[in-house]
Protein backbone atom coordinates (compact mmCIF):
# COMPACT_ATOMS: atom_id res chain seq x y z
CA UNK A 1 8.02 -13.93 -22.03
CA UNK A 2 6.48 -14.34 -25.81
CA UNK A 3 3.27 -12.53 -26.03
CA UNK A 4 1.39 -15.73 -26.41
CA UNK A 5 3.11 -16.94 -23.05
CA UNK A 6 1.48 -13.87 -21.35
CA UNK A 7 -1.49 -14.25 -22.83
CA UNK A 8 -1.72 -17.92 -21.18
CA UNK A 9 -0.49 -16.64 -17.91
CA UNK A 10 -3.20 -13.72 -17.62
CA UNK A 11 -5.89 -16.09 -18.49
CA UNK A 12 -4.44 -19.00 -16.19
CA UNK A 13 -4.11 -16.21 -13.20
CA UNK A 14 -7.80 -14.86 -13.77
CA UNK A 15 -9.62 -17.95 -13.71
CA UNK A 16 -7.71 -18.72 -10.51
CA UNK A 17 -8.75 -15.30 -9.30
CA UNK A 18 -12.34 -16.51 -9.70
CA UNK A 19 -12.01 -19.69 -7.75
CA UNK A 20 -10.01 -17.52 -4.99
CA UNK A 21 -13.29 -15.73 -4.89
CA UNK A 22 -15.45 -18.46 -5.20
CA UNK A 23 -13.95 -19.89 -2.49
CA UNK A 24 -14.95 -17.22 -0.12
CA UNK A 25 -18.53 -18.41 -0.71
CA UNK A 26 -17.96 -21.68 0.38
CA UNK A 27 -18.78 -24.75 -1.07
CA UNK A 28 -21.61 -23.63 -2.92
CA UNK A 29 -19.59 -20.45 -4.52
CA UNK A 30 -17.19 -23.28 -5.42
CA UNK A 31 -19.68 -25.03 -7.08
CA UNK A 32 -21.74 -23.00 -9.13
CA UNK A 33 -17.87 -21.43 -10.58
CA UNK A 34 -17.61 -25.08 -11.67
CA UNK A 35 -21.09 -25.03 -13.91
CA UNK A 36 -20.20 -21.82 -15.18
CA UNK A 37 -16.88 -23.27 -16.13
CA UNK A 38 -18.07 -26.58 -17.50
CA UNK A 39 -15.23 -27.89 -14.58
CA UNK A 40 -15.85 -30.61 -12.05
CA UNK A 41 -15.79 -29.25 -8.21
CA UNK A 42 -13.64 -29.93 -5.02
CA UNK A 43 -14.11 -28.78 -1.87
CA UNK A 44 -11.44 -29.01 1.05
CA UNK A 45 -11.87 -28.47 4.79
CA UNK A 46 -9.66 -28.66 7.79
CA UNK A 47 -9.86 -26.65 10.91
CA UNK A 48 -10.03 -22.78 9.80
CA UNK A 49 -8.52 -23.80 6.57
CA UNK A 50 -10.45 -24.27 3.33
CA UNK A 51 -9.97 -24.61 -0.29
CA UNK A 52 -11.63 -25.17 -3.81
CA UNK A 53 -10.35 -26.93 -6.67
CA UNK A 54 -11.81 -27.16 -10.52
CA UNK A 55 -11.01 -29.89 -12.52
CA UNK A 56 -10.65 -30.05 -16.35
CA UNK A 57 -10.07 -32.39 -18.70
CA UNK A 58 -6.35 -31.13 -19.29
CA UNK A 59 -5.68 -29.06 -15.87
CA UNK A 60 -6.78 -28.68 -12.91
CA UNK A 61 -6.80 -25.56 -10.16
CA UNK A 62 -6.50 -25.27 -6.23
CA UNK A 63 -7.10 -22.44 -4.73
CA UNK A 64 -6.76 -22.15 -0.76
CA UNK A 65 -8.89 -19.23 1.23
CA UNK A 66 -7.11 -16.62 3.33
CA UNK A 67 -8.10 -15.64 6.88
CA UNK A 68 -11.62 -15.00 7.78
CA UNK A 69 -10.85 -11.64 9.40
CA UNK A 70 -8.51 -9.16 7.87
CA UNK A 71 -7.47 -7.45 11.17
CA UNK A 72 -5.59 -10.94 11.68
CA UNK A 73 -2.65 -9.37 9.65
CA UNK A 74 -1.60 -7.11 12.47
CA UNK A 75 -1.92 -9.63 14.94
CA UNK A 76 -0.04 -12.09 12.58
CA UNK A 77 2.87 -9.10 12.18
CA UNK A 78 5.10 -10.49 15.67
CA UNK A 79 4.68 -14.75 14.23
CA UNK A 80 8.00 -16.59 14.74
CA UNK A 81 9.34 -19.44 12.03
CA UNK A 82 9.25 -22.81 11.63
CA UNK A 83 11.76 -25.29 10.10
CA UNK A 84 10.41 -26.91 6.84
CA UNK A 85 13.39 -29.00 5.53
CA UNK A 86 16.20 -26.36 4.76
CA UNK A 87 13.28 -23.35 4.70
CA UNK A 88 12.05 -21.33 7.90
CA UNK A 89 8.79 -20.48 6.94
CA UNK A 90 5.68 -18.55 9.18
CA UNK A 91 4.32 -20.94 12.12
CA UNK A 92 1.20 -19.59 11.59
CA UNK A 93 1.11 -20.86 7.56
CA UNK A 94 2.80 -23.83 7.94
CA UNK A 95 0.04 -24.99 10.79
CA UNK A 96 -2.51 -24.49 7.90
CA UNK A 97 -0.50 -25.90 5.25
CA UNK A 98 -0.13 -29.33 7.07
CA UNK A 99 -3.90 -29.40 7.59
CA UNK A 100 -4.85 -28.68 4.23
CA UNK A 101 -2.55 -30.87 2.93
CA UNK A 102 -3.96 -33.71 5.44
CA UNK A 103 -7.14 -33.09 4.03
CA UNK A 104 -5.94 -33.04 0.19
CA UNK A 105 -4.59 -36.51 0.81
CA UNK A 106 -6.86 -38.19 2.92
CA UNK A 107 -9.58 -37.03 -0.03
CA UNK A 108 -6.85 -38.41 -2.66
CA UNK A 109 -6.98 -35.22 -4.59
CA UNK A 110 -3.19 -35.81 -5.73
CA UNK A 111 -4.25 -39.08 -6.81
CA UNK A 112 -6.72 -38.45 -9.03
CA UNK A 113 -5.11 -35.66 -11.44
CA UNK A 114 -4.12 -38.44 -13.82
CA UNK A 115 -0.98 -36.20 -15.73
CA UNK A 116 -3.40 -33.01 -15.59
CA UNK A 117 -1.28 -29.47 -15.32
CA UNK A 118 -1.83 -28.53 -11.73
CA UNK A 119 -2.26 -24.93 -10.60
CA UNK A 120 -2.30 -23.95 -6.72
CA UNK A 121 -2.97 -20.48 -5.58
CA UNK A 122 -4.72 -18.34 -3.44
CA UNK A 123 -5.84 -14.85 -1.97
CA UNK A 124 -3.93 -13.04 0.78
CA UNK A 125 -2.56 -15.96 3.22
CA UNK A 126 -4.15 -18.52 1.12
CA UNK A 127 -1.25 -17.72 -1.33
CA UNK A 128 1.37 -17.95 1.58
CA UNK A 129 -0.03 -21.37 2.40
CA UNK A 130 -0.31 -22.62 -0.97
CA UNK A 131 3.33 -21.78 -1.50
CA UNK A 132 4.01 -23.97 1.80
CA UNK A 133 2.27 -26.48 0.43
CA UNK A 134 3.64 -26.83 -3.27
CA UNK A 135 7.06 -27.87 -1.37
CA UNK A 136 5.18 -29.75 1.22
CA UNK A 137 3.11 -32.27 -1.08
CA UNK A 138 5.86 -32.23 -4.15
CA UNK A 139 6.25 -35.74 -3.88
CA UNK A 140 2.94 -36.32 -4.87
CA UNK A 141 2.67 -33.69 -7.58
CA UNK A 142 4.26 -30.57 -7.99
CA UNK A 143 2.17 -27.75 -9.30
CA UNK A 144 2.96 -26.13 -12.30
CA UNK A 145 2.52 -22.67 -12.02
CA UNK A 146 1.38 -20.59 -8.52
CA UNK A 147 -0.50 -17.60 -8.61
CA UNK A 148 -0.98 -15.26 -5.25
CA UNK A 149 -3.11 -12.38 -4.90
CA UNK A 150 -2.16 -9.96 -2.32
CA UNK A 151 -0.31 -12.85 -0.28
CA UNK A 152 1.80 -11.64 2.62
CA UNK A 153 5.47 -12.74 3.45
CA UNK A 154 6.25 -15.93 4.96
CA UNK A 155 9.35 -17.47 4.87
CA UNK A 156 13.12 -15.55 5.95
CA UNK A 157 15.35 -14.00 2.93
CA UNK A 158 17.64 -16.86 2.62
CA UNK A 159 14.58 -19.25 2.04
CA UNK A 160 13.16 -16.86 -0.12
CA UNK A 161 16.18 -17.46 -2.33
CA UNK A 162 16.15 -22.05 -1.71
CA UNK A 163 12.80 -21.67 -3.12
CA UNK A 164 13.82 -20.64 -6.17
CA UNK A 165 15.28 -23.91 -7.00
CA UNK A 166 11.53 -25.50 -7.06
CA UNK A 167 10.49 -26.51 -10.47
CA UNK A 168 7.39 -24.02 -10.68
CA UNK A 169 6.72 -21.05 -11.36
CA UNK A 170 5.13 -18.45 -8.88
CA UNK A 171 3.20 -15.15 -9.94
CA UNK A 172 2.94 -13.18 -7.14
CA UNK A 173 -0.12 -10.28 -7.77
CA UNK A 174 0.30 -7.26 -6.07
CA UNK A 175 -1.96 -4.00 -6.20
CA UNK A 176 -1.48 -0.11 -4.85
CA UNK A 177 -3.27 0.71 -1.73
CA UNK A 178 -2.65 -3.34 -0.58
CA UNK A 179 -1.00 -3.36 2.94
CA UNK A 180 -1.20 -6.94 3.02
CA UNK A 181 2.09 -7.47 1.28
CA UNK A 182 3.95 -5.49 3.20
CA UNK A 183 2.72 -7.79 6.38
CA UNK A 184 4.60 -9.39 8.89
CA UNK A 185 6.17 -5.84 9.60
CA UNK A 186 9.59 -6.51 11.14
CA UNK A 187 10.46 -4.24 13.09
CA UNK A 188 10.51 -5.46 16.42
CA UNK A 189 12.39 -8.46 15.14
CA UNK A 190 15.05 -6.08 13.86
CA UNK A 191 15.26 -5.06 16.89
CA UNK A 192 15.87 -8.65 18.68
CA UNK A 193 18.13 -9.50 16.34
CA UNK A 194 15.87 -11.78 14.68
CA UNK A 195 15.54 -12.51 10.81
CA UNK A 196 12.77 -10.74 8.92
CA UNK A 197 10.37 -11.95 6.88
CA UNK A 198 10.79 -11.85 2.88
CA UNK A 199 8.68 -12.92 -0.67
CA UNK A 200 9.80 -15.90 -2.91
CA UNK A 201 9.67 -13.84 -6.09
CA UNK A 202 9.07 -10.28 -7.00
CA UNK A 203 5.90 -8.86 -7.42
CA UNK A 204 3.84 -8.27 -10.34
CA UNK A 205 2.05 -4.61 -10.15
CA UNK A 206 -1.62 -5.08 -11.09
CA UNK A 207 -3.59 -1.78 -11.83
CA UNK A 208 -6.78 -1.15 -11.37
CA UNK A 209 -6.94 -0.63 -15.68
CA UNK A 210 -6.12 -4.36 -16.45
CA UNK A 211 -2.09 -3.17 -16.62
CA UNK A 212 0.68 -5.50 -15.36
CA UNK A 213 4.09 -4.61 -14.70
CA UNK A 214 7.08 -6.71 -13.48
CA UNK A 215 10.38 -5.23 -12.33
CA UNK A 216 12.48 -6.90 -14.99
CA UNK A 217 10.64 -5.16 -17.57
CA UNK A 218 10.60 -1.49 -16.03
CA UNK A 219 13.11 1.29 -16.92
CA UNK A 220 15.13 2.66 -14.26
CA UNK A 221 12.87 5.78 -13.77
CA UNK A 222 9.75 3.58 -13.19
CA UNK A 223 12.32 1.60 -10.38
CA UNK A 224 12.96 4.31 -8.71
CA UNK A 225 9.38 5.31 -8.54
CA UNK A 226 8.35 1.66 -7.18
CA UNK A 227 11.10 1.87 -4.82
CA UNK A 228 9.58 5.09 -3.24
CA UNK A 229 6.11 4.68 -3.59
CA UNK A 230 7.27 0.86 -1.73
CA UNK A 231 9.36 3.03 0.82
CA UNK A 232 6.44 5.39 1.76
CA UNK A 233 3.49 2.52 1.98
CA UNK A 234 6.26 1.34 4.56
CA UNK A 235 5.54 4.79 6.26
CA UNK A 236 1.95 4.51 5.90
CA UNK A 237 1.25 1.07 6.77
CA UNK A 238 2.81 1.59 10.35
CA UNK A 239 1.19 4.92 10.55
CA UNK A 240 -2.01 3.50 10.13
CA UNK A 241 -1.42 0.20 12.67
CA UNK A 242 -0.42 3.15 15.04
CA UNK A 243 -3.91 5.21 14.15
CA UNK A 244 -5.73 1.83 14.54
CA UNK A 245 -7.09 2.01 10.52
CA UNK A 246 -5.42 -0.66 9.22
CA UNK A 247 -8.10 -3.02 9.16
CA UNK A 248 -10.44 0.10 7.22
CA UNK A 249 -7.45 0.36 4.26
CA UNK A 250 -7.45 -3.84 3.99
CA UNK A 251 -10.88 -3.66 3.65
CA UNK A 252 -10.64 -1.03 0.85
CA UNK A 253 -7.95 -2.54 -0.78
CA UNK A 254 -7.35 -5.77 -0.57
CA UNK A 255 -10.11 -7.66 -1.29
CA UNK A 256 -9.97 -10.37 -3.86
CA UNK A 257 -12.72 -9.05 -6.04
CA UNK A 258 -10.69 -6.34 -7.04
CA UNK A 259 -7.92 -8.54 -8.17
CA UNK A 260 -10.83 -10.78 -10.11
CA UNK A 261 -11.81 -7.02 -11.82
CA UNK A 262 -8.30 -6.23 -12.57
CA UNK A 263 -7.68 -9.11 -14.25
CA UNK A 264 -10.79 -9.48 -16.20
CA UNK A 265 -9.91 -5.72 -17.60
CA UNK A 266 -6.09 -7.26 -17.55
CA UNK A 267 -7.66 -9.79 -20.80
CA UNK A 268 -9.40 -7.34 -22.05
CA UNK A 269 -6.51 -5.34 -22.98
CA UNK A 270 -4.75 -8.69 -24.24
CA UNK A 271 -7.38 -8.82 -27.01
C-alpha cells in the first residue's frame, strides 16, 4: 500500500474505532459521536444485538457491538457451525447476524446510502458478526472496506479462504495481551475430529505506541518472533481458562478504548 493509501485506512479504521465505542454507550453515545462528527446518527436494535451507524455526505459507517459480558468468550469456545451458502460460520454469530440484518432492512438502512462508500465493523464479536453480515446483505450493498477490533474466529479454514473472493477489504486489528482472538479454542474439537475455527485475513499488530504491523511487511526474524509470542499466548490463554482469570486479562486487554487510543496515537505518527 502507497503511503497515502495507509494514511486513508488509519483514519477510516479510527473513526470506526470511535463509533465501536460509541456504541457501547448506547444510543445516546451514538449520538453525541455524530455532533462531534458533523455525521447524521443510526441506531439498530434486535434481541442482544445492537449497532450504530454515521452517515456522511460521501460515506457512511456501521459498526455492530460485541457481547455484553466478556466471560461469554469461554463459554462461546465449544459453539458448533452453521451453513451460510458454501461458508460454515459460528451458530452463535450467524444468530446475531440475521437479526441485525432484519433490523437493518426493516429500518431501510441499505436503502438509503444513495452510492455512499459503506464501512461495517465492529469490536470483539461485533467484528465476527459484521463479517457475517457483509456476505449476508451483499445483495443490497456490499461494504467497502471492514475493520475488526479484537474480533474472535468464526468461520472453519476452508471458509476462511471462500471469503477471500468477496469484493471488500477486511482489516482485522489485533493487540498483545488480547485473548479474544485466539477464541473459540479448539481443542476439544480436535479431539472429535471436528474442524477448527480460523480468521478471514491475517492480523494487523496494533501497539500500544500508534505502530501497525502486517505480516507481509515483516522480515523473517520479526515472523518468527510473532509466531512464538502467538504460540505461547496459546499456552497462556488455556492456562488462564484453567486458573479461572480469563475474564480479569479480557478485561485488561481487550477493551475497545484501547484500540480507539492506539489508533489515535496510530495518526499521530502518520503526521
Amino acid at each position: 500500500m502507497s503511503t497515502d493509501a495507509i494514511r486513508d485506512m488509519i483514519l477510516t479504521a479510527r473513526m470506526q474505532a470511535a463509533l465501536a465505542h460509541a456504541v457501547y454507550r448506547g444510543e445516546d453515545g451514538v449520538r453525541q459521536l455524530a455532533g462531534t462528527t458533523g455525521g447524521i446518527y443510526g441506531w439498530f436494535e434486535s434481541g442482544s444485538v445492537v449497532a450504530g451507524a454515521l452517515i456522511f455526505p460521501d460515506h457512511v459507517h456501521l459498526s455492530i457491538g460485541g457481547s455484553n459480558d466478556n466471560y461469554d468468550w469461554a463459554i462461546n469456545s465449544n459453539r458448533d457451525f452453521r451453513k451460510l451458502e458454501l461458508l460454515h460460520v459460528h451458530e452463535g454469530y450467524f444468530d446475531a447476524s440475521r437479526w441485525i440484518g432484519a433490523e437493518l432492512v426493516n429500518k431501510h438502512f441499505f436503502d438509503n446510502l444513495g452510492g455512499r462508500k459503506l464501512y461495517f465493523g465492529g469490536h470483539s464479536a461485533g467484528g465476527a458478526i459484521a463479517e457475517i453480515l457483509a456476505m449476508r446483505c451483499r445483495h443490497l450493498a456490499q461494504p467497502d472496506q471492514i475493520f475488526t477490533f479484537g474480533s474472535p474466529k468464526w468461520c472453519s479454514r476452508l471458509s476462511a479462504s471462500l471469503y477471500s473472493a468477496f469484493n471488500w477489504q477486511v482489516y482485522r486489528f489485533v493487540m498483545a495481551g488480547d485473548p479474544v482472538p485466539y477464541f473459540p479454542l479448539d481443542g476439544w474439537r480436535q479431539l472429535l475430529g471436528r474442524p477448527g475455527f480460523a480468521h478471514t485475513s491475517q492480523g494487523l499488530e496494533l501497539t500500544d505506541s500508534g505502530q501497525v504491523w502486517s505480516a507481509n511487511g515483516l522480515t523473517t526474524l520479526r515472523r518468527i518472533t510473532c509466531l512464538a509470542r502467538t504460540a505461547w499466548h496459546h499456552g497462556l490463554i488455556r492456562s488462564l481458562v484453567a486458573l479461572g482469570r480469563i475474564r480479569d486479562t479480557i478485561n485488561i486487554n481487550h477493551g475497545i478504548a484501547r484500540y480507539r487510543a492506539a489508533l489515535d496515537r496510530a495518526t499521530e505518527v502518520l503526521w
